[in-house]
Protein backbone atom coordinates (compact mmCIF):
# COMPACT_ATOMS: atom_id res chain seq x y z
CA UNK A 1 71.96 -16.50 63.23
CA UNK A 2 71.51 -19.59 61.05
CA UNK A 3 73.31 -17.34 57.91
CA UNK A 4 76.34 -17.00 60.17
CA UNK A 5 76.35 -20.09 61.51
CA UNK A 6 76.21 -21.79 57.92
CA UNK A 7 79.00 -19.21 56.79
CA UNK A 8 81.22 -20.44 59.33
CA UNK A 9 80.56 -24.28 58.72
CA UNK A 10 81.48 -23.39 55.25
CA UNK A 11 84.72 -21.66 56.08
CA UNK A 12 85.89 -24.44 58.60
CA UNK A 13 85.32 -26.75 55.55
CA UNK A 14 87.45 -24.92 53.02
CA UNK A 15 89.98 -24.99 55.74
CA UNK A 16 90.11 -28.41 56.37
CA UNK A 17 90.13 -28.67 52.69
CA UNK A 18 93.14 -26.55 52.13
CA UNK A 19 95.03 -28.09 55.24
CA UNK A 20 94.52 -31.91 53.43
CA UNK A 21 95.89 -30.46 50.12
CA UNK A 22 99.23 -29.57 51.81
CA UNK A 23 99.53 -32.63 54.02
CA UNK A 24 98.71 -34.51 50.76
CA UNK A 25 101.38 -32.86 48.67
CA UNK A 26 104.25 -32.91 51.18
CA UNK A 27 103.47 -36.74 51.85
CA UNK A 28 102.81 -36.83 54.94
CA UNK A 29 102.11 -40.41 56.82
CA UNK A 30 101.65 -38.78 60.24
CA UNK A 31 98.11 -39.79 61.34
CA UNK A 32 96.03 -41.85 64.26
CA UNK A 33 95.66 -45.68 63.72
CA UNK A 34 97.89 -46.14 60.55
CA UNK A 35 95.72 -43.58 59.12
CA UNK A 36 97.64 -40.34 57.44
CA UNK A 37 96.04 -37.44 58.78
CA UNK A 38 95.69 -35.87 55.13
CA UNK A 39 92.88 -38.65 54.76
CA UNK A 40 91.30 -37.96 58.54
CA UNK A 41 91.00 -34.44 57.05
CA UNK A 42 89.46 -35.38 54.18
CA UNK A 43 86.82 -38.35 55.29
CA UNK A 44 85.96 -35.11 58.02
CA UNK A 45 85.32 -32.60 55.00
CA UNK A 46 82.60 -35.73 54.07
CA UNK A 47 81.59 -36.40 57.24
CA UNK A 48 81.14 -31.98 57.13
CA UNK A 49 78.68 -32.88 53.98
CA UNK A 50 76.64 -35.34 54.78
CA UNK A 51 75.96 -33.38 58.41
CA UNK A 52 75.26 -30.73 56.20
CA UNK A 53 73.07 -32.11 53.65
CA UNK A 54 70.74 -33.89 57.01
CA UNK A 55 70.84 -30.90 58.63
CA UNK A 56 70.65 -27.71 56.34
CA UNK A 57 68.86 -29.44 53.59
CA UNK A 58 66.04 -27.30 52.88
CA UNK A 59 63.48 -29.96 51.89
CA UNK A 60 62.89 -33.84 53.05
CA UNK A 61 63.98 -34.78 49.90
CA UNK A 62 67.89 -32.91 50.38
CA UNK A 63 68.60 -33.84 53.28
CA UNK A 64 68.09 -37.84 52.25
CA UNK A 65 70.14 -36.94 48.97
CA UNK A 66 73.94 -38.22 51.28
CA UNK A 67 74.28 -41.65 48.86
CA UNK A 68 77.23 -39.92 47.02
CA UNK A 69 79.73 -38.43 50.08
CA UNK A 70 78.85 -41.65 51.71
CA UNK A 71 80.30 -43.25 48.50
CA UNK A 72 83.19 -41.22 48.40
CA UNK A 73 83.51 -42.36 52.17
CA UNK A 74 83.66 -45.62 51.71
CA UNK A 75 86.02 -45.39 48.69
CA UNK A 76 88.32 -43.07 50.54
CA UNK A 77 88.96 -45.83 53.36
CA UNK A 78 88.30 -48.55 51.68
CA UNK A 79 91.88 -49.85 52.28
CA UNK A 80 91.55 -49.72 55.85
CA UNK A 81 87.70 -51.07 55.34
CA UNK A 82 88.98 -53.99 53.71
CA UNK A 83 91.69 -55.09 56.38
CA UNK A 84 89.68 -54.64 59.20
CA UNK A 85 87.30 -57.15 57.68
CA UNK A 86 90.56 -59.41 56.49
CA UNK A 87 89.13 -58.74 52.68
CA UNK A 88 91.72 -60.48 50.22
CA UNK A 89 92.62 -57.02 48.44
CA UNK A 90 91.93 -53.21 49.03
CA UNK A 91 88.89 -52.95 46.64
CA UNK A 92 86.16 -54.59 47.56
CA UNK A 93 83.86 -52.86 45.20
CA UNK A 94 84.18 -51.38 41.60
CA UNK A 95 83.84 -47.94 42.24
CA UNK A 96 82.04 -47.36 38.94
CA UNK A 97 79.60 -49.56 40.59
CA UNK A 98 79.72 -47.51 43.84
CA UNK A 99 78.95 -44.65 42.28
CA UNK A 100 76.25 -45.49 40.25
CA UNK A 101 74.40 -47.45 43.11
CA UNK A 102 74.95 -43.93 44.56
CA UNK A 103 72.54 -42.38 41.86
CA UNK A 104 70.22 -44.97 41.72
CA UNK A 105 69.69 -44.60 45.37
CA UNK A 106 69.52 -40.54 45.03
CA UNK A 107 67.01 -40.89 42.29
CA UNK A 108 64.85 -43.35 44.38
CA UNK A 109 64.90 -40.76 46.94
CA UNK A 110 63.35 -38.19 44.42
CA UNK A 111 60.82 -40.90 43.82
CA UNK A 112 60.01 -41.75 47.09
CA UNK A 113 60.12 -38.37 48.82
CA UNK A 114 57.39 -36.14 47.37
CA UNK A 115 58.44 -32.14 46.24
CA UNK A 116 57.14 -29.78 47.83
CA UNK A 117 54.19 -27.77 45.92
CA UNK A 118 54.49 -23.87 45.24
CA UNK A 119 51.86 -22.31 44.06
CA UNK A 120 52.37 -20.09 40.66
CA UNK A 121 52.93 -16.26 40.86
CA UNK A 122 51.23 -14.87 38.06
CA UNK A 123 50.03 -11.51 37.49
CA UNK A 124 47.52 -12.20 40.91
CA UNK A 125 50.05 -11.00 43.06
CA UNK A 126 48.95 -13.56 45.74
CA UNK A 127 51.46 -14.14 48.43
CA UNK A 128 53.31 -17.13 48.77
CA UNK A 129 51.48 -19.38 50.75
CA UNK A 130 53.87 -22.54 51.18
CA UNK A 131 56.74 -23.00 52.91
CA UNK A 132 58.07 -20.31 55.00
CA UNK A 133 58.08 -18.12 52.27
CA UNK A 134 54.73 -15.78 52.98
CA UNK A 135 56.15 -13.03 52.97
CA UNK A 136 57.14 -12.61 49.32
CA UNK A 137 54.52 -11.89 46.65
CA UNK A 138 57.17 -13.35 44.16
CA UNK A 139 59.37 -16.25 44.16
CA UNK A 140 61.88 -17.67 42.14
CA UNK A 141 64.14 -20.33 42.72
CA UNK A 142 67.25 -21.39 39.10
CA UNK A 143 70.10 -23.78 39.28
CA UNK A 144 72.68 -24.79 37.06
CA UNK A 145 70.54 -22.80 33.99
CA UNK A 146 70.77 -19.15 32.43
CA UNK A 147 67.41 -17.20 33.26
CA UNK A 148 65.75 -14.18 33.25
CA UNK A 149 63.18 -13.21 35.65
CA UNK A 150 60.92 -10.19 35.45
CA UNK A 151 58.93 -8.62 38.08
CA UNK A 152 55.96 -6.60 37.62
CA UNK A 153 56.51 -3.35 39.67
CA UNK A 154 53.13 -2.45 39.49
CA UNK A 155 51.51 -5.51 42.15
CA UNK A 156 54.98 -7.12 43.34
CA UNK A 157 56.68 -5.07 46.36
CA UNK A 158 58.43 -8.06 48.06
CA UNK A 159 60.33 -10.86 45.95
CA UNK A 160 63.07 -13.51 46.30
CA UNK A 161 65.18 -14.58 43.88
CA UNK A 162 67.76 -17.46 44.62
CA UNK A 163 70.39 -18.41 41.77
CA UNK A 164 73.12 -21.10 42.13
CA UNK A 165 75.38 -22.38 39.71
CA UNK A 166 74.07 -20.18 36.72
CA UNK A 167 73.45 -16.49 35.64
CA UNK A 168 70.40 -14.82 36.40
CA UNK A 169 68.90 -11.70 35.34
CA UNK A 170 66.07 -10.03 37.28
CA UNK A 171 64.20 -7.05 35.75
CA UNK A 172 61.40 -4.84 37.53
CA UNK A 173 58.64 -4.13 34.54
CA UNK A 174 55.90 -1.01 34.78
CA UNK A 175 57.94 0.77 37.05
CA UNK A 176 55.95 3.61 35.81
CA UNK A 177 53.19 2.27 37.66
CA UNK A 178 55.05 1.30 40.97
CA UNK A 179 53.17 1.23 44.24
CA UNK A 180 52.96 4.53 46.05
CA UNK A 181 54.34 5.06 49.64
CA UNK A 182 55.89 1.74 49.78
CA UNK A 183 59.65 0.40 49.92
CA UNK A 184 60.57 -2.49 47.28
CA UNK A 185 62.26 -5.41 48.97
CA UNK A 186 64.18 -7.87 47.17
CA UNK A 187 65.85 -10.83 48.47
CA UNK A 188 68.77 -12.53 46.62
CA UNK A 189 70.49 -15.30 47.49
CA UNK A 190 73.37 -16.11 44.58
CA UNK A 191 75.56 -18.82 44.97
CA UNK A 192 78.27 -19.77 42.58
CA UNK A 193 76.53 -17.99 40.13
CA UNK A 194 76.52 -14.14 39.30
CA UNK A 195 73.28 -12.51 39.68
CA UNK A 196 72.55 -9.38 37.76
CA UNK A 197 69.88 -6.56 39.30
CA UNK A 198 68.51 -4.20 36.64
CA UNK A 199 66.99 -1.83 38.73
CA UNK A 200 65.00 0.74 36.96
CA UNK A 201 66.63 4.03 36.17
CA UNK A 202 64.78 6.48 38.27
CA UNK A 203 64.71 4.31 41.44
CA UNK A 204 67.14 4.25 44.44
CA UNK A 205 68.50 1.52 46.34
CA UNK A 206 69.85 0.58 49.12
CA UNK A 207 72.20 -2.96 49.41
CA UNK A 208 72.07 -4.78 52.27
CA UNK A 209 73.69 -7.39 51.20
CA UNK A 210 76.20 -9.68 52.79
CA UNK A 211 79.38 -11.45 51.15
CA UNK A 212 81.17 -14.08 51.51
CA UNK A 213 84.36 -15.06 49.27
CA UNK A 214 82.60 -13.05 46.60
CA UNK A 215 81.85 -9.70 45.03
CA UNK A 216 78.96 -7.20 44.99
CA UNK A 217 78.93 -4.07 42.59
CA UNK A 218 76.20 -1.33 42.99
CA UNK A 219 75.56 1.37 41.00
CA UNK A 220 75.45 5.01 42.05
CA UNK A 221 71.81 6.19 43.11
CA UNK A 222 69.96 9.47 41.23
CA UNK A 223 67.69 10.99 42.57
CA UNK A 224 64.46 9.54 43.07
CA UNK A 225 61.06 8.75 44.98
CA UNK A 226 60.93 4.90 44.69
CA UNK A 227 62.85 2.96 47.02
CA UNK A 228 64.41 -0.85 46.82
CA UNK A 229 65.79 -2.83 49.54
CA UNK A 230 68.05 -5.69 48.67
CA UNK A 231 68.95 -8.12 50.98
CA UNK A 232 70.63 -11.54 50.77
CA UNK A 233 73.69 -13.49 50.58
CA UNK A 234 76.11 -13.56 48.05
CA UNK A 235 78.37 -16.94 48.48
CA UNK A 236 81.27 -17.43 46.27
CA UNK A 237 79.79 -15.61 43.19
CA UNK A 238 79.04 -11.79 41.96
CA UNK A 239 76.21 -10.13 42.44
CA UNK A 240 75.79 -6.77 39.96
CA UNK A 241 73.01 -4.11 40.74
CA UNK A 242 72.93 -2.69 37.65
């Protein structure tokens, strides 16, 4: 339910987005209090981010990271800002300034707020005690970075993998020692990013996948005892089982 309901947020915003860009380029001034509407559409997409940021965040620390749409907020109406409060002139801030108050404050944040602690997952095969996340045995989490990520077939049967913004490669090692009478699960959540699967040869697999404004390829299956699960999202990027 939350998946679908963050899918549609997401589409509503690209909307909104696409409907400013026209009322933008064809100049429209039509609006509510001496506004134009293509800026009412745009302070909303913010307004859309910063709800999103408090409210899907998926740590403390996120969801207090809203210094910079608040900046481009302000800077967005700062005209309007500035003559409701009879300011001589529209800017009543550098913006450069803005901004970087904007990081400061984001990186005070990361100071402040604590991260969360994960504990490693080494070759124990312990589950993942921390964070809603016991069910996996494995869990990795890359952004904005090229990685590889290898799982070791032989005491791993349920993993997550989440990329976003980069290219990730996940490999399944000693598959000649895989677990008997048991079904692989893999979770993958890719997000502007393209995720590539390399599933071993011999194994079959069923995608379960969903997608949204993206692309999944699968391979064809051969025939084989060992079965893998994947499951996920894939959000505006391409995911390859391979």
């Amino acid at each position: 339910m939350k998946n679908s309901v963050h899918k549609i947020f997401w589409g509503l915003l690209l909307l909104l987005s696409a409907a400013a860009l026209i009322f933008y380029g064809i100049g429209g001034e039509a609006g509510f209090f001496g506004i134009p509407l293509y800026k009412l559409l745009l302070g909303l997409i913010l307004v859309s981010w910063i709800v999103a940021k408090v409210f899907f965040g998926n740590t403390l620390r996120e969801r207090f990271k809203i210094f910079f749409p608040l900046a481009f907020l302000f800077m967005l109406f700062e005209p309007e800002i500035a003559d409701h409060l009879r300011y001589h002139g529209e800017n009543i801030i550098n913006n450069w300034l803005l901004l970087l108050a904007a990081l400061l404050a984001n990186i005070a944040m990361t100071v402040i707020i604590p991260k969360k602690s994960r504990k490693s997952y080494s070759k124990s095969g312990n589950r993942c005690e921390s964070y809603g996340f016991g069910e996996y045995e494995s869990y990795d989490k890359k952004q904005f970075s090229d990685s590889v990520i290898y799982i070791d077939a032989s005491i791993t049967t349920k993993s997550y993998v989440k990329n976003t913004c980069g290219e990730t490669n996940v490999y399944y090692q000693n598959s000649d020692r895989a677990v008997e009478n048991v079904v692989y699960t893999l979770t993958v959540e890719n997000s502007m990013g393209e995720t590539n699967v390399h599933v071993p040869a011999d194994w079959v697999v069923k995608n379960e996948m969903s997608c949204f404004l993206g692309e999944i390829n699968t391979r064809k299956n051969p025939q084989g005892e060992v079965k893998l699960i994947i499951r996920g999202e894939n959000n505006l990027g391409e995911t390859n089982i391979l």
